[in-house]
N, C-alpha and C. Protein backbone atom coordinates (compact mmCIF):
# COMPACT_ATOMS: atom_id res chain seq x y z
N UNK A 1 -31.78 -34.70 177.72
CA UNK A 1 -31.27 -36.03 177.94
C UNK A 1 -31.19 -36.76 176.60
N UNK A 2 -30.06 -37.72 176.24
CA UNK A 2 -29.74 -38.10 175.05
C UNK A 2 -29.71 -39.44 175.70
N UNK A 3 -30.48 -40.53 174.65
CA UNK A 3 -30.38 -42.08 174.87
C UNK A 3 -29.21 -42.66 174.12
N UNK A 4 -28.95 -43.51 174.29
CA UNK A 4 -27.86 -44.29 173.78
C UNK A 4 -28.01 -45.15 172.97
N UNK A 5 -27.68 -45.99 171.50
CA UNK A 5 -28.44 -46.76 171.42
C UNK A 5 -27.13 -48.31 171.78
N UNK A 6 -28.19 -49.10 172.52
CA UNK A 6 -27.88 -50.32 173.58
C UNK A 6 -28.14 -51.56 172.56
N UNK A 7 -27.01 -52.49 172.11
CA UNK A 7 -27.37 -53.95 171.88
C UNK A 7 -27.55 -53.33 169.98
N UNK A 8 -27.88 -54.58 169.94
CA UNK A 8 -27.67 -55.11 168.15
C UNK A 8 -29.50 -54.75 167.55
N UNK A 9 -28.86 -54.13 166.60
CA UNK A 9 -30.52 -53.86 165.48
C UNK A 9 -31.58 -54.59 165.14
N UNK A 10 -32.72 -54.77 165.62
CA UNK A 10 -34.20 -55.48 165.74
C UNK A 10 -34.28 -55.54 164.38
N UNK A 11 -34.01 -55.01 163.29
CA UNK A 11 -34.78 -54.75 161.59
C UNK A 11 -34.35 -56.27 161.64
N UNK A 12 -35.64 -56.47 160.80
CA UNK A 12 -35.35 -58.00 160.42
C UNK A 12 -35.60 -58.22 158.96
N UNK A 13 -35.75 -58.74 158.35
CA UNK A 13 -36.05 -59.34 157.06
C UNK A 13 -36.96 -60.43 157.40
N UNK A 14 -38.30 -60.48 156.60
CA UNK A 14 -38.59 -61.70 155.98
C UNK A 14 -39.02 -61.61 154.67
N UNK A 15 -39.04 -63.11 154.54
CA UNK A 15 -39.62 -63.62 153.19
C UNK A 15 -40.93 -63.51 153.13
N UNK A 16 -41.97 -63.02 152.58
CA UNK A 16 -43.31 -63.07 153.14
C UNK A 16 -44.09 -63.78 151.50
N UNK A 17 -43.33 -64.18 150.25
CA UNK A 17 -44.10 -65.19 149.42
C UNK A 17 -43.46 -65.55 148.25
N UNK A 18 -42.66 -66.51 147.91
CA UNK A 18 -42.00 -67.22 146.60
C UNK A 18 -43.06 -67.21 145.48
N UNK A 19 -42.93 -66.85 144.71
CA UNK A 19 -43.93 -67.14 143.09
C UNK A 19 -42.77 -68.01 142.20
N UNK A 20 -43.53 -67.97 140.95
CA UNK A 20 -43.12 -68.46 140.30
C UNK A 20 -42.43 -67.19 139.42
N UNK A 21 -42.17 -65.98 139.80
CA UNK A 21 -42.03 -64.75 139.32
C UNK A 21 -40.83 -64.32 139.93
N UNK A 22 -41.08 -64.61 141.58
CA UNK A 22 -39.87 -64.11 142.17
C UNK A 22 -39.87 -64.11 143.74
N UNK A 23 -39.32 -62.97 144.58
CA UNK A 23 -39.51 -63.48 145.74
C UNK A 23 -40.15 -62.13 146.31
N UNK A 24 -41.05 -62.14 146.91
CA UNK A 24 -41.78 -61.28 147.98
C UNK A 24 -40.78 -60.72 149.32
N UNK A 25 -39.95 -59.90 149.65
CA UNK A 25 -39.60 -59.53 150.98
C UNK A 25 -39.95 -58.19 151.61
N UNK A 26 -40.35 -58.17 153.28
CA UNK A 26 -40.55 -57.15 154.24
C UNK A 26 -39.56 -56.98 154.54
N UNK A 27 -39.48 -55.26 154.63
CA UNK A 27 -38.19 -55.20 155.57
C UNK A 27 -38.14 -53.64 155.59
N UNK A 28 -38.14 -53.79 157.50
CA UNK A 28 -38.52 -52.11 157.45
C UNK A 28 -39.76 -51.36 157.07
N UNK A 29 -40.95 -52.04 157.05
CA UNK A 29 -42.00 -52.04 156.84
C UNK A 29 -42.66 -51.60 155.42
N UNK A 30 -41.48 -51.82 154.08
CA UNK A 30 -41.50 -51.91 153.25
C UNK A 30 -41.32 -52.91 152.40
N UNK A 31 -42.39 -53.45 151.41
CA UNK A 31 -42.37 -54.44 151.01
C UNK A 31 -41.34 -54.58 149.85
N UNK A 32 -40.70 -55.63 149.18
CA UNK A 32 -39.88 -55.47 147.90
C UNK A 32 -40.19 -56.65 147.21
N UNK A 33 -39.46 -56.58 145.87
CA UNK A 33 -40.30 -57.58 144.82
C UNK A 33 -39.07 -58.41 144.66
N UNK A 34 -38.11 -59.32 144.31
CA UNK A 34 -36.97 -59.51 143.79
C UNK A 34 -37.29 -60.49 142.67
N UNK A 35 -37.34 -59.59 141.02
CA UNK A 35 -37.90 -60.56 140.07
C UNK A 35 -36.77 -61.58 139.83
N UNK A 36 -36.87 -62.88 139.22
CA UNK A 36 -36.35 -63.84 138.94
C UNK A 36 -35.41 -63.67 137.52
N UNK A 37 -36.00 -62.41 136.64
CA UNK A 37 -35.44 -61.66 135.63
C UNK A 37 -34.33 -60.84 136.18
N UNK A 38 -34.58 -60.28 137.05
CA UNK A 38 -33.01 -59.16 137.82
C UNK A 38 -32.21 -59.79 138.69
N UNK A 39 -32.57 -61.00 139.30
CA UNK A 39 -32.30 -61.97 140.24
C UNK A 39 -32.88 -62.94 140.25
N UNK A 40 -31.66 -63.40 139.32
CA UNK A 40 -32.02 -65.47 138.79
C UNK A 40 -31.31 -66.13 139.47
N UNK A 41 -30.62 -65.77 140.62
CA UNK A 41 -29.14 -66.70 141.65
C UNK A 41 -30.53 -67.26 142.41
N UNK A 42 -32.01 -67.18 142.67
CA UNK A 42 -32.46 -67.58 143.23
C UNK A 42 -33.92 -68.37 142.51
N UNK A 43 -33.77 -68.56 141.65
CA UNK A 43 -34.95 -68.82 140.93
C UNK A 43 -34.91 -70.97 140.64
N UNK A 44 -33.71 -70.89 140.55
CA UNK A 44 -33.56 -72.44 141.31
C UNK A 44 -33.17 -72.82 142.75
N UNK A 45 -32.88 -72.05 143.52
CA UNK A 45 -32.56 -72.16 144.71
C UNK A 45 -33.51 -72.84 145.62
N UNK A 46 -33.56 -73.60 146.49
CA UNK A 46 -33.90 -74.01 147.50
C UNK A 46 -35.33 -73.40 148.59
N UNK A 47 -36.33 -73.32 148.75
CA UNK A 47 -36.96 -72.50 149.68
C UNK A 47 -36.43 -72.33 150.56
N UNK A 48 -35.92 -73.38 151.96
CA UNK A 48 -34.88 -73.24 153.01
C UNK A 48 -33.93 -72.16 152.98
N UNK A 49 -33.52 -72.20 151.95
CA UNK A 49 -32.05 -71.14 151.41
C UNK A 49 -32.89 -69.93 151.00
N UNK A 50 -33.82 -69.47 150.61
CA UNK A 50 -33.91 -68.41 149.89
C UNK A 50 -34.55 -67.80 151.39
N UNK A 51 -35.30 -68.57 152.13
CA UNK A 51 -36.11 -67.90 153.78
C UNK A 51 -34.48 -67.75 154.92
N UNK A 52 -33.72 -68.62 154.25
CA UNK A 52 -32.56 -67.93 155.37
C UNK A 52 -31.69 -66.89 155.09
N UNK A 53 -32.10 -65.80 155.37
CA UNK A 53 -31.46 -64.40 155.36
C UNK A 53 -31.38 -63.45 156.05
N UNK A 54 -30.63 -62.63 156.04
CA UNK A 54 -30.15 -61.85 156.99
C UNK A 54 -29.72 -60.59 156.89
N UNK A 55 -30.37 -59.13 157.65
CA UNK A 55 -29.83 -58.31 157.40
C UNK A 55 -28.24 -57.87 157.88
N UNK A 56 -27.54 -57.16 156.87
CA UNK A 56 -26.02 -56.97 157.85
C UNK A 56 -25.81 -55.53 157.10
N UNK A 57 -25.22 -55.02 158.32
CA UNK A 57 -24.64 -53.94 158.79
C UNK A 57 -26.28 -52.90 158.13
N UNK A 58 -26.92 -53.03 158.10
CA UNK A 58 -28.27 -52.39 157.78
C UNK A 58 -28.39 -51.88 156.56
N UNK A 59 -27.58 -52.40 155.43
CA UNK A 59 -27.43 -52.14 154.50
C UNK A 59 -27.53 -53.02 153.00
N UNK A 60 -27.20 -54.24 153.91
CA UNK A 60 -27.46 -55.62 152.62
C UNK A 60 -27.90 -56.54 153.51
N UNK A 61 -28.58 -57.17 152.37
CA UNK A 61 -29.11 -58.99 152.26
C UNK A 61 -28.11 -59.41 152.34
N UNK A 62 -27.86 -60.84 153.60
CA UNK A 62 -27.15 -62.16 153.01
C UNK A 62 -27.66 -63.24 153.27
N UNK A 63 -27.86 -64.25 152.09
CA UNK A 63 -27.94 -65.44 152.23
C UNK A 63 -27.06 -66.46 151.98
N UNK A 64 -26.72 -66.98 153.42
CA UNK A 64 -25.27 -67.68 153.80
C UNK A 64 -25.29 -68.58 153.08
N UNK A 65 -26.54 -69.46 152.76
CA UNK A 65 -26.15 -70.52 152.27
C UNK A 65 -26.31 -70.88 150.43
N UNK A 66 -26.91 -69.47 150.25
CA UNK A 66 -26.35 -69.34 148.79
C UNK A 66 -25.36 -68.59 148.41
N UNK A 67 -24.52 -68.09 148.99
CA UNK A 67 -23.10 -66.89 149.22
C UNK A 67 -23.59 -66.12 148.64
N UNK A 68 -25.42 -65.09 148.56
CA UNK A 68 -25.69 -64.08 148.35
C UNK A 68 -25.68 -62.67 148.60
N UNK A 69 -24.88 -61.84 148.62
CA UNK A 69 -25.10 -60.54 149.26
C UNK A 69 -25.82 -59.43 148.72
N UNK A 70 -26.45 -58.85 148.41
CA UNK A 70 -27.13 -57.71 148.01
C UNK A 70 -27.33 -56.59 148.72
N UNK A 71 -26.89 -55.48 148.18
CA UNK A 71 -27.42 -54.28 148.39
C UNK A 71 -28.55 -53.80 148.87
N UNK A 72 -28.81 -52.84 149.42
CA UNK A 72 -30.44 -52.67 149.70
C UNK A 72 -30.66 -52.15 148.63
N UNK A 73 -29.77 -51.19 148.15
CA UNK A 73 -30.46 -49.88 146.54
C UNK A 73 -30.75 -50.83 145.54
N UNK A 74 -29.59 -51.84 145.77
CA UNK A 74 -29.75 -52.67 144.04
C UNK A 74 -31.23 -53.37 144.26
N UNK A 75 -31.99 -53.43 145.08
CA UNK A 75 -33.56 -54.30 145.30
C UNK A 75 -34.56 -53.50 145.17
N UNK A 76 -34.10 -52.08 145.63
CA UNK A 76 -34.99 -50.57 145.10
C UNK A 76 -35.18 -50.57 143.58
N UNK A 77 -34.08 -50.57 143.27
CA UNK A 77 -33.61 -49.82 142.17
C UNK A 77 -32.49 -50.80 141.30
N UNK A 78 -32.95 -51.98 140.62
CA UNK A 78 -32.63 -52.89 140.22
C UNK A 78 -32.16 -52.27 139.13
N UNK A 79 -32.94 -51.46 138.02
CA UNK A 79 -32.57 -51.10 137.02
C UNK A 79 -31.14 -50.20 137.13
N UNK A 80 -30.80 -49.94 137.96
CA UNK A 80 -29.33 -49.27 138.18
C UNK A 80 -28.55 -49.98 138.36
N UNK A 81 -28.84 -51.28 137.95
CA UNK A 81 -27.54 -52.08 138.33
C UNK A 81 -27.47 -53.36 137.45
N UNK A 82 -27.71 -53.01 136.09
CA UNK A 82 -27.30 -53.91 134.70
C UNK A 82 -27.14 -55.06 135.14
N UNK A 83 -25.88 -55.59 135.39
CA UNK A 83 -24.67 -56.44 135.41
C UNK A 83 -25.58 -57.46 136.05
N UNK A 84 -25.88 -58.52 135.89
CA UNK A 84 -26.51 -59.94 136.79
C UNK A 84 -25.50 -60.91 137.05
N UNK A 85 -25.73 -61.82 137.92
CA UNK A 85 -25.39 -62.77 138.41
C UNK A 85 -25.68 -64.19 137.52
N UNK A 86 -25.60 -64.86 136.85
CA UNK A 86 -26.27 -66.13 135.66
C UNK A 86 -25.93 -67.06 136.16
């Protein structure tokens, strides 16, 4: 017998702690770091804005109300991906 899978994906994202370094996120029961050095689009940003996010298509971050999208690899594996956002 083969299940189906029914309805939209439970993985969630949170924010679990802002520093003054960067941002703390769970997801998938793996924690990630997002330094303020590899990702400065958020280092003035808003708390409201940086806790509203969202996983899509199970593959990237978005935060709507900073028009952020990210990769999941580029948050792994930051150093593979030079080019920043300023």
């Amino acid at each position: 017998m083969k299940s189906n899978a029914i309805g939209k994906s439970i993985s969630r994202v949170e924010v679990t702690n802002i520093s003054a370094h960067g941002v703390w996120m769970l997801l998938r029961e793996h924690e990630y770091f997002l330094s303020f050095d590899h990702f400065p689009q958020f280092k003035n940003a808003k708390v409201s804005d940086i806790l509203n996010v969202r996983l899509e298509h199970d593959e990237y971050l978005f935060w709507p109300s900073l028009n952020v999208d990210l990769e999941l690899e580029s948050i792994k594996n930051p150093e593979w991906y030079p080019l920043r956002y300023t």
